[in-house]
Protein backbone atom coordinates (compact mmCIF):
# COMPACT_ATOMS: atom_id res chain seq x y z
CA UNK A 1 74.69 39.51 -9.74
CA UNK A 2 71.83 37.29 -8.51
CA UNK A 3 70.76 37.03 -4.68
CA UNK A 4 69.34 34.43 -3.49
CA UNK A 5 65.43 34.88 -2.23
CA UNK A 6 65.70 36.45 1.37
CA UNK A 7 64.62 33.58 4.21
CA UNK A 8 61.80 32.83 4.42
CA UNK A 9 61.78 31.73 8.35
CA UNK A 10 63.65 32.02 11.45
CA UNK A 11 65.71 29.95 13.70
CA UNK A 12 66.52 26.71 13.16
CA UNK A 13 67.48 25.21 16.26
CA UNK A 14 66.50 25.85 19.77
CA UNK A 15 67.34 23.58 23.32
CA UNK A 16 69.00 20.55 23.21
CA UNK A 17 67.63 17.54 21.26
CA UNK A 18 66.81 14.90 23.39
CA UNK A 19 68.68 11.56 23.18
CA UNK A 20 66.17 9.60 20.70
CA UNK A 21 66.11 12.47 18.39
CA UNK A 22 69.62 12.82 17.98
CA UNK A 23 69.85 9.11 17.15
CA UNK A 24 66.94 9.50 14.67
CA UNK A 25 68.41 12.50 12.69
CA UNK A 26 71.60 10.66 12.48
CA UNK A 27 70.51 7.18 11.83
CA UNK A 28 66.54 7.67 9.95
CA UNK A 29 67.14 10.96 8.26
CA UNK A 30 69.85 10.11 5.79
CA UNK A 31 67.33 7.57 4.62
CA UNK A 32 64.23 9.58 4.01
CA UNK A 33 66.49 12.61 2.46
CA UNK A 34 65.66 13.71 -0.68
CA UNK A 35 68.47 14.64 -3.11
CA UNK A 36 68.35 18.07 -4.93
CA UNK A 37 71.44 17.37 -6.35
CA UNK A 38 69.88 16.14 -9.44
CA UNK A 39 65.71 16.63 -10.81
CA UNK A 40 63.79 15.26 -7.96
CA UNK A 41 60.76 13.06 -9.34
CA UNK A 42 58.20 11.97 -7.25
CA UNK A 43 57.56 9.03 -9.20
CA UNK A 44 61.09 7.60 -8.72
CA UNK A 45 60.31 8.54 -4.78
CA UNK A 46 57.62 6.27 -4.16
CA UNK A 47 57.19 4.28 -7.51
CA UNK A 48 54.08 2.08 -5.92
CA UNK A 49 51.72 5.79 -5.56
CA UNK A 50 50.64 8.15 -7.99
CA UNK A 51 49.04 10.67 -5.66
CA UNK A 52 51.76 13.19 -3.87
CA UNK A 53 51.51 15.61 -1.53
CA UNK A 54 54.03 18.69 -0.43
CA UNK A 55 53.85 19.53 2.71
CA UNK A 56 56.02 22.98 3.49
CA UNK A 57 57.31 23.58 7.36
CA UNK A 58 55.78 20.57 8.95
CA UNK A 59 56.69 21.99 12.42
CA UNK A 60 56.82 19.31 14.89
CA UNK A 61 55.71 16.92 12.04
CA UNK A 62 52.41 16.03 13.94
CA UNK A 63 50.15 16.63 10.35
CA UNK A 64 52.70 15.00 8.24
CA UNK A 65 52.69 11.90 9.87
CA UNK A 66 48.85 11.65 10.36
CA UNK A 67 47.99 12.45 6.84
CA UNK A 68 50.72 9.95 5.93
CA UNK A 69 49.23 7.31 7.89
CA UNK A 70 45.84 7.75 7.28
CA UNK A 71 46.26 7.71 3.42
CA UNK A 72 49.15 5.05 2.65
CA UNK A 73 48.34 5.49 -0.95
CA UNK A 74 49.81 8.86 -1.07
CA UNK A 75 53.51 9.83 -0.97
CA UNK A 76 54.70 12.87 1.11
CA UNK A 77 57.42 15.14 0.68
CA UNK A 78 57.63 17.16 4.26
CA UNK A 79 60.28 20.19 4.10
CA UNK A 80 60.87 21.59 7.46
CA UNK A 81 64.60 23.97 8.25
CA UNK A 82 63.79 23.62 12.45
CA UNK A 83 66.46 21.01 13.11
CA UNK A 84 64.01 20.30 16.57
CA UNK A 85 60.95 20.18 14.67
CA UNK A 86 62.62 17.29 11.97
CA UNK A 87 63.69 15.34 15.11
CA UNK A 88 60.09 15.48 16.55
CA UNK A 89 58.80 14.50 13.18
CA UNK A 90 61.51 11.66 12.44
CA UNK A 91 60.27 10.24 16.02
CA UNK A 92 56.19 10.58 14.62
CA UNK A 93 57.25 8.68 11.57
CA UNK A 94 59.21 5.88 13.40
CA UNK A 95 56.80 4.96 16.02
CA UNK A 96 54.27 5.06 13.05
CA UNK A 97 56.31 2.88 10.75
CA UNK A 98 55.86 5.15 7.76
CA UNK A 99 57.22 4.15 4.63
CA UNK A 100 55.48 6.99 2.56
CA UNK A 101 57.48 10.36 4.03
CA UNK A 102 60.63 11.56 2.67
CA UNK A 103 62.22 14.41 4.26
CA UNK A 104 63.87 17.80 3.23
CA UNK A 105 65.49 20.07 6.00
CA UNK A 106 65.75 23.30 4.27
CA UNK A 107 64.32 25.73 2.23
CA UNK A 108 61.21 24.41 0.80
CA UNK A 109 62.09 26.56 -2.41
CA UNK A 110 64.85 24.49 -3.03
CA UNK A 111 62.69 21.53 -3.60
CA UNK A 112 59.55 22.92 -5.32
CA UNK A 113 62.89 24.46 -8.22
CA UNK A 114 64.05 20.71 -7.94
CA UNK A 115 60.33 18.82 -9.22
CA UNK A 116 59.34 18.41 -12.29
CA UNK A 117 56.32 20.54 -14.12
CA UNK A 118 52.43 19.26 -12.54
CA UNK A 119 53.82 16.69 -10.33
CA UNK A 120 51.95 17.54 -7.24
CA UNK A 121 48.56 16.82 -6.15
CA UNK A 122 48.32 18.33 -3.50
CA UNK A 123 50.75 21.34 -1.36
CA UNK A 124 49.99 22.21 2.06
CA UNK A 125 51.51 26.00 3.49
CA UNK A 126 50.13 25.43 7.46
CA UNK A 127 51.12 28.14 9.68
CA UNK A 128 54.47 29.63 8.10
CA UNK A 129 56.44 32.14 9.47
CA UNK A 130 54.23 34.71 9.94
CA UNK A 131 56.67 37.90 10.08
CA UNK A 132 53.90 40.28 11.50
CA UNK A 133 56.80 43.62 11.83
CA UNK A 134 55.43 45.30 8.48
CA UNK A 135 59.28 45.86 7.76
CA UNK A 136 59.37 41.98 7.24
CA UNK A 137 56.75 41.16 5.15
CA UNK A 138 59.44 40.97 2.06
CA UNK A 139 60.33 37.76 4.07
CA UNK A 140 56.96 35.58 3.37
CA UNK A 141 57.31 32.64 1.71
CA UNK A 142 54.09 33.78 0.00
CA UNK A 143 55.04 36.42 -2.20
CA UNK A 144 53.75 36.40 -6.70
CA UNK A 145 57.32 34.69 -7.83
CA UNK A 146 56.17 31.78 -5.57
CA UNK A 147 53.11 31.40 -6.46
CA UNK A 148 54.40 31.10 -9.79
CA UNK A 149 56.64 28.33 -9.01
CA UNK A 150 53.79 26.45 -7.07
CA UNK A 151 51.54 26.78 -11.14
CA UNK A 152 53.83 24.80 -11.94
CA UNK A 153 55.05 21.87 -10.05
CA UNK A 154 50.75 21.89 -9.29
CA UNK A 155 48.51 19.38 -11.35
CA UNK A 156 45.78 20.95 -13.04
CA UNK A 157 42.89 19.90 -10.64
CA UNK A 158 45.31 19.72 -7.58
CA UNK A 159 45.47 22.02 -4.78
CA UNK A 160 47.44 24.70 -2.50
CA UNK A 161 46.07 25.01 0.69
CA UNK A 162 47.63 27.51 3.09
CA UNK A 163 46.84 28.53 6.83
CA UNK A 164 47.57 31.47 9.25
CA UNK A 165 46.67 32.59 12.07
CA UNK A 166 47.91 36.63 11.08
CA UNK A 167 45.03 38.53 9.67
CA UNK A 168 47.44 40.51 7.39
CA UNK A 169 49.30 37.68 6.31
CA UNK A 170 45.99 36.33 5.29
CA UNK A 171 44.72 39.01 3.40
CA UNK A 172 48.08 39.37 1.55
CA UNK A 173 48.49 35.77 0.80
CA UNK A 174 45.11 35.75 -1.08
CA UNK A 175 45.90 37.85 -3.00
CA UNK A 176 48.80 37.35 -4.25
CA UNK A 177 47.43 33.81 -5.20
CA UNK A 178 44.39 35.21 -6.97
CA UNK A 179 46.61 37.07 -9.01
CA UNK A 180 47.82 34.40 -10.82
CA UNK A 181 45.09 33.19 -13.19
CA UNK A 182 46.12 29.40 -12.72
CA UNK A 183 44.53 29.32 -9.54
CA UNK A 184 41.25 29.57 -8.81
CA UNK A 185 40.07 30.16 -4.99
CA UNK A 186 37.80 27.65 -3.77
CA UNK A 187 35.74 29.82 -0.91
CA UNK A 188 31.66 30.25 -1.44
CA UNK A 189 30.62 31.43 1.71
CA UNK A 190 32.53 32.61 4.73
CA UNK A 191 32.17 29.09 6.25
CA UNK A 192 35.03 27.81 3.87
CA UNK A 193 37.60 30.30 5.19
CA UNK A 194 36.58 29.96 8.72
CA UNK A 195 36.63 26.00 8.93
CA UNK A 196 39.46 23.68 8.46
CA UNK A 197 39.05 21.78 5.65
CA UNK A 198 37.70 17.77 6.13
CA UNK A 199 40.82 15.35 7.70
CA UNK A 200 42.80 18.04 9.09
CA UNK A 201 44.86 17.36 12.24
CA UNK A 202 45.51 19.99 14.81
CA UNK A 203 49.33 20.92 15.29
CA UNK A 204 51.00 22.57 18.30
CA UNK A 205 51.57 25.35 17.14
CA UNK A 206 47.73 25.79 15.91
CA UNK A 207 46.81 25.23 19.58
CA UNK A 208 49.02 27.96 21.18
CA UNK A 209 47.10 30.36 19.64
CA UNK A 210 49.93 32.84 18.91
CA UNK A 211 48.51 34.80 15.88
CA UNK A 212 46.10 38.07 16.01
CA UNK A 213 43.22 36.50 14.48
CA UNK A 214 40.95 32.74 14.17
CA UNK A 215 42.70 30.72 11.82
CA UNK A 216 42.04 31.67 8.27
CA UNK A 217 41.46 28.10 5.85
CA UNK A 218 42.67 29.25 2.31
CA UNK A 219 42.00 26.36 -0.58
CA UNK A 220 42.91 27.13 -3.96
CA UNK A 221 42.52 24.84 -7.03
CA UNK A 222 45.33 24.69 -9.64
CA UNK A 223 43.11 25.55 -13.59
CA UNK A 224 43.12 23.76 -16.38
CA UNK A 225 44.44 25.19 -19.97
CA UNK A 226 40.77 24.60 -20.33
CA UNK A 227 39.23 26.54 -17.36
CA UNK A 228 36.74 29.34 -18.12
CA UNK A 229 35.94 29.41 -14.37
């Protein structure tokens, strides 16, 4: 018997939404969901772009809707299962008057089975669940059977880039990607892990400041058949 892949993160609701969210999740949302009912193209999701980006647990949607607007050119796929953190990101992408955002609340492994081989430029991993207990570690969404699935809905060229703010999960998360010899890590001096890369935008849950270490900036380049690097 098969078992599904243990969860990845933790609750999914917390107080009350307020008024405008409610409306938004039932009246915007239906609209920007993405179907995993069938292959999920990116193509057929914004036809006009050829450059897409997966972003995976937006939290309160604050990067997703800032990287959205400041490249219009792109199309984004955000996947977030924190039914408060959708609403808070439906209301960024309203006010903003985004037309390049679709939106997946759920498992973001759902979607990355759903897309078809080297269709992303670009996947973002900011913050995830960070399950410090050692006992839950097995819970990461960062684990080798992932990374495997990320080779290959990734370009050749295109990147991961993941962030934590957990030493361990850090440390573990590296390597597991530098495992796989389709990625290469990007990092030439200590600078590169230390600083967030160029046009990234500060989220909430950056600025509490909850982890045990600085924010670690991991960027890791999907290789070409052709790569001797």
């Amino acid at each position: 018997m098969t078992h599904p892949p243990l969860r990845s993160y933790g609750r999914i609701k917390a107080r009350a939404l307020k008024p405008r969210q409610e409306k938004l999740i039932e009246t915007l949302l239906p609209t920007l969901s993405v179907d995993l009912s069938a292959p999920l193209d990116p193509r057929a999701l914004f036809p006009e772009r050829r450059t897409f980006v997966l972003e995976i647990g937006f939290g309160g949607g604050e990067h997703l809707a800032a990287q959205a607007a400041a490249h219009p050119d792109h199309g984004f796929i955000g996947v977030e299962p924190f039914l408060n953190g959708v609403g808070s990101c439906l209301r960024h992408i309203d006010e903003a008057g985004l037309s390049n955002v679709r939106i997946h609340m759920g498992d973001a492994r759902d979607v990355i089975a759903a897309l078809p081989d080297a269709s992303l430029d670009r996947v973002d991993i900011l913050f995830p669940d960070p399950w410090p207990k050692a006992r839950h570690h097995k819970r990461r969404l960062v684990q080798p059977d992932f990374v495997s699935a990320l080779a290959r809905v990734v370009k050749p060229g295109g990147e991961v880039r993941f962030a934590t703010d957990w030493a361990n999960y850090a440390a573990t998360a590296l390597e597991h990607v530098v495992r796989d010899p389709r990625f290469r890590w990007t990092a030439e001096c200590a600078a590169d892990w230390r600083n967030a890369w160029p046009g990234h935008v500060t989220t909430r849950y950056e600025e509490k400041k909850l982890g045990d270490c600085a924010p670690v900036w991991l960027r890791f380049v999907r290789a070409s058949p052709n790569d001797k690097g």
